[in-house]
PDB file of N, CA and C in Angstrom:
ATOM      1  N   UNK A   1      -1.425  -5.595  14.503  1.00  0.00           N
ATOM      2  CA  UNK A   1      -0.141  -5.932  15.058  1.00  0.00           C
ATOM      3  C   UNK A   1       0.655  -4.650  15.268  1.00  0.00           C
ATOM      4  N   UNK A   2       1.596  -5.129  16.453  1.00  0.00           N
ATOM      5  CA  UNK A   2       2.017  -3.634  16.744  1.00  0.00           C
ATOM      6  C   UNK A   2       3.668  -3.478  15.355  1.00  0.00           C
ATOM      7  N   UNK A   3       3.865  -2.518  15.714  1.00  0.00           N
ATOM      8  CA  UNK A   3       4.966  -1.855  14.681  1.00  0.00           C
ATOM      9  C   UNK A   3       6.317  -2.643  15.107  1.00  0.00           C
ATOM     10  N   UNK A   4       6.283  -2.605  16.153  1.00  0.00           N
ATOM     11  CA  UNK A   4       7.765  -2.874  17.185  1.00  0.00           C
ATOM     12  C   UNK A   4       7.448  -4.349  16.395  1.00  0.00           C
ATOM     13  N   UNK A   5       6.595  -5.058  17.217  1.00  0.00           N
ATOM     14  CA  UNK A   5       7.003  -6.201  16.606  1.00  0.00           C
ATOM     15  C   UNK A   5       7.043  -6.795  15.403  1.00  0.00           C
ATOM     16  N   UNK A   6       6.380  -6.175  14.444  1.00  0.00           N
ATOM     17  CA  UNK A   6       7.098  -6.298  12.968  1.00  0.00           C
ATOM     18  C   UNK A   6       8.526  -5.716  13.062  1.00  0.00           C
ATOM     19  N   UNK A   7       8.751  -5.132  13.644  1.00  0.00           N
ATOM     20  CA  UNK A   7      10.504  -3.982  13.230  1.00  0.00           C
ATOM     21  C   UNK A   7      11.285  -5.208  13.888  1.00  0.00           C
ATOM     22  N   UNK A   8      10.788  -5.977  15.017  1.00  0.00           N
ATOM     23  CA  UNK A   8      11.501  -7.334  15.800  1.00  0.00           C
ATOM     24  C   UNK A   8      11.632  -8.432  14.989  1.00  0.00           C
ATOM     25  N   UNK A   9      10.603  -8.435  13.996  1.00  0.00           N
ATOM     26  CA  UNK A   9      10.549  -9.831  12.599  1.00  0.00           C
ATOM     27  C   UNK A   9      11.609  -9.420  11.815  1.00  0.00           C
ATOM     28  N   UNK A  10      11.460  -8.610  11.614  1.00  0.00           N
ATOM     29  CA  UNK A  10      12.204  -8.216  10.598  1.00  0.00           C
ATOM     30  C   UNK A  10      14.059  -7.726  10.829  1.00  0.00           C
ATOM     31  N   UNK A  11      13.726  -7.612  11.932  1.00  0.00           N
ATOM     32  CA  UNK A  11      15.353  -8.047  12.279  1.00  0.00           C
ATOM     33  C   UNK A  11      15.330  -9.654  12.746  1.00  0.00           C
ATOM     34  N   UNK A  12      15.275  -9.981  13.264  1.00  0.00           N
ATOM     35  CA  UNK A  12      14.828 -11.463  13.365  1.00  0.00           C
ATOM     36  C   UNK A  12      15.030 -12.298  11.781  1.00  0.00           C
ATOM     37  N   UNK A  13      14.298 -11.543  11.226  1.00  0.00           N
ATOM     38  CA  UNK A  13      14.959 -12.261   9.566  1.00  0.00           C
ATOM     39  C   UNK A  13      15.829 -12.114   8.722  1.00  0.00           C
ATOM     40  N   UNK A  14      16.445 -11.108   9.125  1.00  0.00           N
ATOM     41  CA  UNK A  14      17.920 -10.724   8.505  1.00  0.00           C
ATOM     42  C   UNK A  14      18.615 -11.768   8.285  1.00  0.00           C
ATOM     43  N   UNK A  15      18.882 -12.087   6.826  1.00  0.00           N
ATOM     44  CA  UNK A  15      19.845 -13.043   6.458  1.00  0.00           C
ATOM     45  C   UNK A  15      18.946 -14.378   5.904  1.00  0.00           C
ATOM     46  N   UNK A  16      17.499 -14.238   5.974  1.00  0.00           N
ATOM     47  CA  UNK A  16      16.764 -15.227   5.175  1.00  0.00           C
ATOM     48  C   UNK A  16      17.137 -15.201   3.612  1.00  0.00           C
ATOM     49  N   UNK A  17      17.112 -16.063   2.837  1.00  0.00           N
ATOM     50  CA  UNK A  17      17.481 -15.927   1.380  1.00  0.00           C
ATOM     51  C   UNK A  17      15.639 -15.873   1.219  1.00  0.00           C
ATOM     52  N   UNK A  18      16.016 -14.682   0.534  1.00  0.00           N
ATOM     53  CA  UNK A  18      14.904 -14.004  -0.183  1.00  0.00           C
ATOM     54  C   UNK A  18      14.682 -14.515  -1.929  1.00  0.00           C
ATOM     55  N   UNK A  19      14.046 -14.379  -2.535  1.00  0.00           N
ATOM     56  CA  UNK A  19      12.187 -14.645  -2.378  1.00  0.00           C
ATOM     57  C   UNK A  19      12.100 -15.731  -1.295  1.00  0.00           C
ATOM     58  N   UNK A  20      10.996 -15.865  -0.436  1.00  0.00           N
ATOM     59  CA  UNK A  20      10.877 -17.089   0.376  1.00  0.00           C
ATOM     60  C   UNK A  20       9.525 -17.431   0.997  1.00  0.00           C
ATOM     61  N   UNK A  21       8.829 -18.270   0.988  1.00  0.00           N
ATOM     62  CA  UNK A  21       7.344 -18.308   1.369  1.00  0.00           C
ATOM     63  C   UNK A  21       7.479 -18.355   3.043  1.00  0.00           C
ATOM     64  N   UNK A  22       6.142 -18.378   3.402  1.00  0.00           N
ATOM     65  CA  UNK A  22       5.943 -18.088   4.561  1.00  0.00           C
ATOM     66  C   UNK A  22       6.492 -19.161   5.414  1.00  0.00           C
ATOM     67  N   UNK A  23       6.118 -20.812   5.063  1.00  0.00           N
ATOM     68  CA  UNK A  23       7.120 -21.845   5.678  1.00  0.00           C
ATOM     69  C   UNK A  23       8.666 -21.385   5.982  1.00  0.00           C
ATOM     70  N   UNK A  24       9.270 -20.802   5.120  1.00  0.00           N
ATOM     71  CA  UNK A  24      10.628 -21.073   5.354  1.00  0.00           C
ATOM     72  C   UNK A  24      11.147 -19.709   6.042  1.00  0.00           C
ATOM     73  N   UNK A  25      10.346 -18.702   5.806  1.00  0.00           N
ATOM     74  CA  UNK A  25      10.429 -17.667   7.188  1.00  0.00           C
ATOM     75  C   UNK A  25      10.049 -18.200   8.469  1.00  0.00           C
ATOM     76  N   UNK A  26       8.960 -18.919   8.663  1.00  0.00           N
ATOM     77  CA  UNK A  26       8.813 -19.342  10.094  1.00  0.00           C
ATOM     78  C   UNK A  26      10.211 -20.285  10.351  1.00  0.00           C
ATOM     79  N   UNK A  27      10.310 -21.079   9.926  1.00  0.00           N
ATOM     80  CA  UNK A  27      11.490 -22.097  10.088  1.00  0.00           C
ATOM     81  C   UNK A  27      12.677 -20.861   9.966  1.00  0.00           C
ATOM     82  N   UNK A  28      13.268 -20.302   9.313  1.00  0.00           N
ATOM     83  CA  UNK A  28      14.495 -19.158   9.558  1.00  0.00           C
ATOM     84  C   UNK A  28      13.927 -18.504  10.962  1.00  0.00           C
ATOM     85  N   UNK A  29      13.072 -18.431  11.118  1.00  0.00           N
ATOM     86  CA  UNK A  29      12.912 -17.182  12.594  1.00  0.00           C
ATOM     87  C   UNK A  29      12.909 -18.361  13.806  1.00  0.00           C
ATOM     88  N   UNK A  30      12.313 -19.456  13.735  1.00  0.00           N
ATOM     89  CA  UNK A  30      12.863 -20.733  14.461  1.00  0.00           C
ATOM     90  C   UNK A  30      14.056 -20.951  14.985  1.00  0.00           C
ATOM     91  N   UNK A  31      14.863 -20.715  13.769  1.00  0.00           N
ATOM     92  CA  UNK A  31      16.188 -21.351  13.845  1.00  0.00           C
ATOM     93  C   UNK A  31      17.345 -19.968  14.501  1.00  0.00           C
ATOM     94  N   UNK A  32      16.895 -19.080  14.495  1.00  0.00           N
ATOM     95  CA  UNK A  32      17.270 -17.806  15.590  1.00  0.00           C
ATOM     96  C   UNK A  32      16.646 -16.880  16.728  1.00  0.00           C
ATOM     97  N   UNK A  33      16.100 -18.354  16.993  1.00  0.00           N
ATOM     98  CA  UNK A  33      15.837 -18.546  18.726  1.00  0.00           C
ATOM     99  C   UNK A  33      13.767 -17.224  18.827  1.00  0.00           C
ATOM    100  N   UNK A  34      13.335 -17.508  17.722  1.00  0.00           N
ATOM    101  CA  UNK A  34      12.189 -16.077  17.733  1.00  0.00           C
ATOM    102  C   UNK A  34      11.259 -17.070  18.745  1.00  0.00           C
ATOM    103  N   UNK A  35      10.412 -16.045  19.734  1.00  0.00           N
ATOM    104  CA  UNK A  35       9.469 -16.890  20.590  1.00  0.00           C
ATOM    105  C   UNK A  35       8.357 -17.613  20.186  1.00  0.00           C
ATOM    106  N   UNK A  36       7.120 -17.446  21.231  1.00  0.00           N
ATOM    107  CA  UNK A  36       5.949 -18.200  20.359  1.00  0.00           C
ATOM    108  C   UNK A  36       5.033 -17.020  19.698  1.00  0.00           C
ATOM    109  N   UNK A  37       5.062 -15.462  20.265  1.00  0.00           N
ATOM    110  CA  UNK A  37       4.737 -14.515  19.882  1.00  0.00           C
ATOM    111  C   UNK A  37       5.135 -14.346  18.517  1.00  0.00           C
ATOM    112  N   UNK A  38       5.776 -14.465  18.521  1.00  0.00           N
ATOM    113  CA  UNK A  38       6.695 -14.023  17.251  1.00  0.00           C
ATOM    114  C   UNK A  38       6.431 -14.817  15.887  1.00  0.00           C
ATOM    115  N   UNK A  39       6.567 -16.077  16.598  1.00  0.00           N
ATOM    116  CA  UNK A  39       6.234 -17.406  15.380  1.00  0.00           C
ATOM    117  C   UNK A  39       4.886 -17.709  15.148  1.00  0.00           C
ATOM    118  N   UNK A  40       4.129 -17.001  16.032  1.00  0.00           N
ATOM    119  CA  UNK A  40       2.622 -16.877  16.049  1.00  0.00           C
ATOM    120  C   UNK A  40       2.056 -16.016  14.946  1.00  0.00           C
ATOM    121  N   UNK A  41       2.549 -15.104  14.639  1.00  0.00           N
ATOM    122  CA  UNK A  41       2.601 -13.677  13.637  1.00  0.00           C
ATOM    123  C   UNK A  41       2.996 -13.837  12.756  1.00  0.00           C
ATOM    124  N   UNK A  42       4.228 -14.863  12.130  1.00  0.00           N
ATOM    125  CA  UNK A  42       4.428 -14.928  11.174  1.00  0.00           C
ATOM    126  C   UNK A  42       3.280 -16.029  10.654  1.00  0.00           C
ATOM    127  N   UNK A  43       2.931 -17.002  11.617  1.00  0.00           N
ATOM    128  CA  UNK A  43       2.081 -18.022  11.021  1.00  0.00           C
ATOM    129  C   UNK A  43       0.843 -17.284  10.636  1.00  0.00           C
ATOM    130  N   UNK A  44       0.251 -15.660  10.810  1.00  0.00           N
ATOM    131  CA  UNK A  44      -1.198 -15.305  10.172  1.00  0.00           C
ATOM    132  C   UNK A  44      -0.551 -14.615   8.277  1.00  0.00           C
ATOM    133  N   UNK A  45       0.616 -14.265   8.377  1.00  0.00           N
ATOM    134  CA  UNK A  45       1.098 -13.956   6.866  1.00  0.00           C
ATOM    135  C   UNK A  45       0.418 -14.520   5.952  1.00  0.00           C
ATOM    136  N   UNK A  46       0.025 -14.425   4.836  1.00  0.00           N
ATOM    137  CA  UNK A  46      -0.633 -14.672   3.426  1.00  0.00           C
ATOM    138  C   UNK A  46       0.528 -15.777   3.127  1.00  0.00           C
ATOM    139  N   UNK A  47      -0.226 -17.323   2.641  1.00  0.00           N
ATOM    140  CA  UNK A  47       0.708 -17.791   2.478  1.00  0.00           C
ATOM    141  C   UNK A  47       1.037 -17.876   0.835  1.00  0.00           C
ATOM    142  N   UNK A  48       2.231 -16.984   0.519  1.00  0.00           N
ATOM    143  CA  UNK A  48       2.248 -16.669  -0.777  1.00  0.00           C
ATOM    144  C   UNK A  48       4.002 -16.330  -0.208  1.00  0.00           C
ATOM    145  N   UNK A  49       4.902 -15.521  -1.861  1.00  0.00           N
ATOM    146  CA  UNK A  49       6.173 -16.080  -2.115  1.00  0.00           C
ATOM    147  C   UNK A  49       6.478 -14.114  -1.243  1.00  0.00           C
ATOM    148  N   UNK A  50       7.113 -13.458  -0.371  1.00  0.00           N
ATOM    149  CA  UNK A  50       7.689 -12.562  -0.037  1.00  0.00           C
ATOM    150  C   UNK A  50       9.078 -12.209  -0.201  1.00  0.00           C
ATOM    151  N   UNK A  51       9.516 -11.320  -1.660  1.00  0.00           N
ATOM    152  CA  UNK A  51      10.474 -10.901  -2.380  1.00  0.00           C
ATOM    153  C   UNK A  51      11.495 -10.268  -1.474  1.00  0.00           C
ATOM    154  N   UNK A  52      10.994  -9.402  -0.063  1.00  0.00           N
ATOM    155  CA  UNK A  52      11.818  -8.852   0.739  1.00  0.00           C
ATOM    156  C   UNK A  52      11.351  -8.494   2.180  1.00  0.00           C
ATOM    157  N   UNK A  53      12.327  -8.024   2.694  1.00  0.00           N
ATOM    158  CA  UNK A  53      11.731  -8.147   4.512  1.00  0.00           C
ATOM    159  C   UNK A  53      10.376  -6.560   4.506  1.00  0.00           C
ATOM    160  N   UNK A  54      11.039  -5.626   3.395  1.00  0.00           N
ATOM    161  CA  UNK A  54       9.915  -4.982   3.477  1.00  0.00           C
ATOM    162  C   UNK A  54       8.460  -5.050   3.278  1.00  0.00           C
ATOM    163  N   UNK A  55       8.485  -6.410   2.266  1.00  0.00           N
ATOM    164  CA  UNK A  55       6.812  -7.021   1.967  1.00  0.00           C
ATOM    165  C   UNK A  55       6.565  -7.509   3.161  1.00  0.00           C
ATOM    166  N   UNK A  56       6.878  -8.372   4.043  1.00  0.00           N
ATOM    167  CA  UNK A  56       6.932  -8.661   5.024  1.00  0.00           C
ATOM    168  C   UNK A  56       6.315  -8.159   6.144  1.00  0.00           C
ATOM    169  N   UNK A  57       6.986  -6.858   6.571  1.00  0.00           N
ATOM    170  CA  UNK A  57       6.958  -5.564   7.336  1.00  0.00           C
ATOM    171  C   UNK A  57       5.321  -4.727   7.104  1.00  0.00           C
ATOM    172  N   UNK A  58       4.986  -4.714   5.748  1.00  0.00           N
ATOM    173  CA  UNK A  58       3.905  -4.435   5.160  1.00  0.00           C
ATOM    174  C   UNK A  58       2.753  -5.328   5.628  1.00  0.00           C
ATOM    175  N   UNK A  59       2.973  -6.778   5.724  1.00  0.00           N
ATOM    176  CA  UNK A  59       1.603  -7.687   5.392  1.00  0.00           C
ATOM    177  C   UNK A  59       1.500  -7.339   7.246  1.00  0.00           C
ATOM    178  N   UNK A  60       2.636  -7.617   8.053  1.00  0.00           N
ATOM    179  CA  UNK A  60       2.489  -7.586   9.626  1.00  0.00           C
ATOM    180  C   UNK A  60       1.791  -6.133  10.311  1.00  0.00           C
ATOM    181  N   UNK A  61       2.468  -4.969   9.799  1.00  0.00           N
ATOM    182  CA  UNK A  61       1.922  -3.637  10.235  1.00  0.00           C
ATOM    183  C   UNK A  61       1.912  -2.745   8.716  1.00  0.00           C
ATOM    184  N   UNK A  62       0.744  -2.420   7.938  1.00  0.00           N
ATOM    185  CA  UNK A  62       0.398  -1.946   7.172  1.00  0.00           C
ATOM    186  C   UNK A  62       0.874  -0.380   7.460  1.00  0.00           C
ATOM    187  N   UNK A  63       1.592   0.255   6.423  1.00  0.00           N
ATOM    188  CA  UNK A  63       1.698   1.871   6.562  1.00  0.00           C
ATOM    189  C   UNK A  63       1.489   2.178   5.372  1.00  0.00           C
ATOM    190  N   UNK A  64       1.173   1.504   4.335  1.00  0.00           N
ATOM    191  CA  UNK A  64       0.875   2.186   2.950  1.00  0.00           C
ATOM    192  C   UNK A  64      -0.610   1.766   2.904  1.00  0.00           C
ATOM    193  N   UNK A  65      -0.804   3.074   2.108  1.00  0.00           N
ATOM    194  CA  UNK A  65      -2.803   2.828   1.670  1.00  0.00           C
ATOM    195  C   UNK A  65      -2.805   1.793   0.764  1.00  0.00           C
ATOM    196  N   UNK A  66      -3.913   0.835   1.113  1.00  0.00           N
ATOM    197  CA  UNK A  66      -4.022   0.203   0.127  1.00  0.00           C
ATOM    198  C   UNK A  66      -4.830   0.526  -1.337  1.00  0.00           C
ATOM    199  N   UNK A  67      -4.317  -0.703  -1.957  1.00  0.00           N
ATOM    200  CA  UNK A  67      -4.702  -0.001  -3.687  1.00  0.00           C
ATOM    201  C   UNK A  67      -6.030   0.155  -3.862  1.00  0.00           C
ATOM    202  N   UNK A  68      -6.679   0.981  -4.650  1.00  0.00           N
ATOM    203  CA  UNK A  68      -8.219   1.275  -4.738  1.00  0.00           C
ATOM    204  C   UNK A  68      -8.516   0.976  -6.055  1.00  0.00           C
ATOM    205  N   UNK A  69      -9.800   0.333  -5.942  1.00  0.00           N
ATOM    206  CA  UNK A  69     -10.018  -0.448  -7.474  1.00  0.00           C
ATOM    207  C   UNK A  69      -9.941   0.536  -8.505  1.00  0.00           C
ATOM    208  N   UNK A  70      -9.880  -0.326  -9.645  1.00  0.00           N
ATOM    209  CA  UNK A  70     -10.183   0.618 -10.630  1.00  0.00           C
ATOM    210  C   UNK A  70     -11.476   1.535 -10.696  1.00  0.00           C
ATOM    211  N   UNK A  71     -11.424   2.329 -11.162  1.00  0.00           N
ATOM    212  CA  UNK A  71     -12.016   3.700 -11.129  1.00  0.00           C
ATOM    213  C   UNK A  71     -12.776   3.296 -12.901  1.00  0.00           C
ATOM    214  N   UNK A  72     -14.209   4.016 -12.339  1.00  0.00           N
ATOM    215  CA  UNK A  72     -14.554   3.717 -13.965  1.00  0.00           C
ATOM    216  C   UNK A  72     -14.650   5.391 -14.787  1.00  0.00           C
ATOM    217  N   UNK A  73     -14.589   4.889 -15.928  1.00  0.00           N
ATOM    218  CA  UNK A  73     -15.077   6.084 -16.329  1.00  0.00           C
ATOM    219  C   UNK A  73     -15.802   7.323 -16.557  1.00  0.00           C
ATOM    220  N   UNK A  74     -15.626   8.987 -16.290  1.00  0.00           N
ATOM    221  CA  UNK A  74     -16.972   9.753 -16.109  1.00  0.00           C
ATOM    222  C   UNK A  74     -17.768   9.581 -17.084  1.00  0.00           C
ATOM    223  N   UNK A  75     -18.654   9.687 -16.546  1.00  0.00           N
ATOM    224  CA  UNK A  75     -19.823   9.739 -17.122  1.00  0.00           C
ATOM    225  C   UNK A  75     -20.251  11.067 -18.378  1.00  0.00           C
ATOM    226  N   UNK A  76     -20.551  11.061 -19.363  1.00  0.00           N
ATOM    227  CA  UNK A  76     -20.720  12.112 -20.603  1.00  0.00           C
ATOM    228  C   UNK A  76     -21.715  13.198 -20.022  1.00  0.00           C
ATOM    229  N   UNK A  77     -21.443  14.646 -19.876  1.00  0.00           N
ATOM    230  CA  UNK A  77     -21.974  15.640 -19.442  1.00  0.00           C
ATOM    231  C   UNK A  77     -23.196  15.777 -19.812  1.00  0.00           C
ATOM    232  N   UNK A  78     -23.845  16.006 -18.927  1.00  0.00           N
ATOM    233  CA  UNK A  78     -25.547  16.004 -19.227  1.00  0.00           C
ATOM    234  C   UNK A  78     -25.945  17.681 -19.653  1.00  0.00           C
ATOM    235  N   UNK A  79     -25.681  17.629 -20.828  1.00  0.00           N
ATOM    236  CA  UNK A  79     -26.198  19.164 -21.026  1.00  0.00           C
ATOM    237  C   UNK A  79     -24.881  20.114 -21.196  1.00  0.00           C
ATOM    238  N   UNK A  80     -25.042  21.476 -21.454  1.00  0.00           N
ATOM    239  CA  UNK A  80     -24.052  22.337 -21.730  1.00  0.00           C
ATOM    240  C   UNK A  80     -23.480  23.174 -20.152  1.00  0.00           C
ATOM    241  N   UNK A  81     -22.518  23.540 -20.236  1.00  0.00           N
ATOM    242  CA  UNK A  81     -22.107  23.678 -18.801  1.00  0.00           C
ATOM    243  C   UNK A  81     -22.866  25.412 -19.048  1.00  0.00           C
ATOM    244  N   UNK A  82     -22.597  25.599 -17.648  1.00  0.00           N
ATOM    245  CA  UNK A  82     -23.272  27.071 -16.940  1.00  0.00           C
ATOM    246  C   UNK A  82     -22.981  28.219 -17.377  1.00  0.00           C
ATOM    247  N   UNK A  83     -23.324  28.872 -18.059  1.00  0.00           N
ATOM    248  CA  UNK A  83     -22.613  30.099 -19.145  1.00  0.00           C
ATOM    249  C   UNK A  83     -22.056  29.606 -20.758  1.00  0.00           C
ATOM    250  N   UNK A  84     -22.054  28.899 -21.121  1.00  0.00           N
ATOM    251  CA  UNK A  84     -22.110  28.673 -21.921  1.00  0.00           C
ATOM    252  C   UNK A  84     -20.634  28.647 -22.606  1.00  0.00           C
ATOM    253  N   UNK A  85     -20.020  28.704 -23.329  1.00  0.00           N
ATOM    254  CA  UNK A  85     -18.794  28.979 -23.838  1.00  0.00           C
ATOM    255  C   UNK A  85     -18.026  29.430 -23.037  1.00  0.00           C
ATOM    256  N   UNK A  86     -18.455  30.953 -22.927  1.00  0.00           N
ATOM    257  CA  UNK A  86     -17.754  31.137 -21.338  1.00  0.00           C
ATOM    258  C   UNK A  86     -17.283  31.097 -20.410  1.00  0.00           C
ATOM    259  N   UNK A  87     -17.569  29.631 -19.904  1.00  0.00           N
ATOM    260  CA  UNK A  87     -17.431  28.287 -18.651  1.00  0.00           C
ATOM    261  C   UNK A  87     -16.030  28.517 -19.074  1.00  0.00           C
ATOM    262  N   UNK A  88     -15.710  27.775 -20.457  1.00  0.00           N
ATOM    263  CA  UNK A  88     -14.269  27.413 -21.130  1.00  0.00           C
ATOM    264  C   UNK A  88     -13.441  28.307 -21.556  1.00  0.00           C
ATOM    265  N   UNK A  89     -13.937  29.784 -22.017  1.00  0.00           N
ATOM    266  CA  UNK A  89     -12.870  30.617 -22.775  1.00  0.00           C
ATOM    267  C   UNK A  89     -12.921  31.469 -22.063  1.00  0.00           C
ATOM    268  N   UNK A  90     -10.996  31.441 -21.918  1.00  0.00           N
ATOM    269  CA  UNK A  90     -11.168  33.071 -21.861  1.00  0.00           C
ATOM    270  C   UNK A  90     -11.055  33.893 -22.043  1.00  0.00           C
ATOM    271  N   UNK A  91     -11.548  35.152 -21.181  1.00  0.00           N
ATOM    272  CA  UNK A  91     -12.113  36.413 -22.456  1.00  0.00           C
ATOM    273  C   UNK A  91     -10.666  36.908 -22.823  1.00  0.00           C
ATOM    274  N   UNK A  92     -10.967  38.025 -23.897  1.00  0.00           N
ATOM    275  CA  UNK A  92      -9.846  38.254 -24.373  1.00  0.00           C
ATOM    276  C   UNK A  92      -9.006  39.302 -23.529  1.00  0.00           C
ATOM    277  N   UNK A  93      -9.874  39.788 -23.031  1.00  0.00           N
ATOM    278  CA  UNK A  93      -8.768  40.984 -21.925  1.00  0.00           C
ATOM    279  C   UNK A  93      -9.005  40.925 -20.678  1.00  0.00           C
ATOM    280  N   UNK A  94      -8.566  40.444 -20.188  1.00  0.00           N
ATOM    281  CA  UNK A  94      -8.640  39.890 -18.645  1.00  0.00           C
ATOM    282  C   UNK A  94      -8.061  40.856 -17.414  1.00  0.00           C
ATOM    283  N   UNK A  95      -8.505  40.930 -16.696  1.00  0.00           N
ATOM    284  CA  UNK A  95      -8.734  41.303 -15.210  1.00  0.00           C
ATOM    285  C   UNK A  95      -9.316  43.216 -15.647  1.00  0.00           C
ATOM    286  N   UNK A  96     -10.533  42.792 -16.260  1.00  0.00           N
ATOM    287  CA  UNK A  96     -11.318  44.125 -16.901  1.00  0.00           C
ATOM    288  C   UNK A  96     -12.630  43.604 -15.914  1.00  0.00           C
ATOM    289  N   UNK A  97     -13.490  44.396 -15.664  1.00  0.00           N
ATOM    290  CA  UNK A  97     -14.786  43.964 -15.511  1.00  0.00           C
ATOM    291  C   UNK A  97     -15.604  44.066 -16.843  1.00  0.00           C
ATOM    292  N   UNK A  98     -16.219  42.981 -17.048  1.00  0.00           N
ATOM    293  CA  UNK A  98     -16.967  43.172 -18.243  1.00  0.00           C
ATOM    294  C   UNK A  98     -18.338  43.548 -17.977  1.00  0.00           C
ATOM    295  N   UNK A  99     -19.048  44.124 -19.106  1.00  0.00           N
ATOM    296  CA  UNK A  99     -20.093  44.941 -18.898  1.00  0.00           C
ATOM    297  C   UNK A  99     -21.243  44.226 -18.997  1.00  0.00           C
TER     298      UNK A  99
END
């Protein structure tokens, strides 16, 4: 869906009493004259409870990444890393070349 016409819903719904499910947004955008385009778009919305015109704005034209599952845990290092201690410490006098 294009942007404009979410930014058109969403003025279009100004003044809905919020939280409000998707029925009673179509019926508010009804009742201030919105076309069949318009009432068409709101009818693909998730039908679930929308807290504000910005959830709204979101479900019609997405601009935030969506959430990425949980992430599992790394995995326990196979072995000692590359140099040995070294990898981790550092030396005691630094920016020397060591021999």
């Amino acid at each position: 869906m294009s942007f404009e016409l979410a930014g058109t819903l969403q003025e279009l719904l100004e003044g809905v009493p919020l939280p409000s499910e998707r029925a009673r947004l179509i019926e508010y955008a009804r009742s201030q004259g919105a076309d069949g385009r318009e009432l068409e778009a709101l009818r693909r919305l998730p039908d679930r409870q929308f807290r504000s015109l910005d959830e709204v704005g979101e479900e019609l034209a997405p601009v935030q990444p969506r959430r990425q599952p949980e992430r599992k845990e790394p995995r326990a290092e196979s072995g000692e890393p590359p140099g040995g201690d070294d990898y981790t410490r550092m030396p005691s006098e630094t920016g020397r070349v060591r021999e």
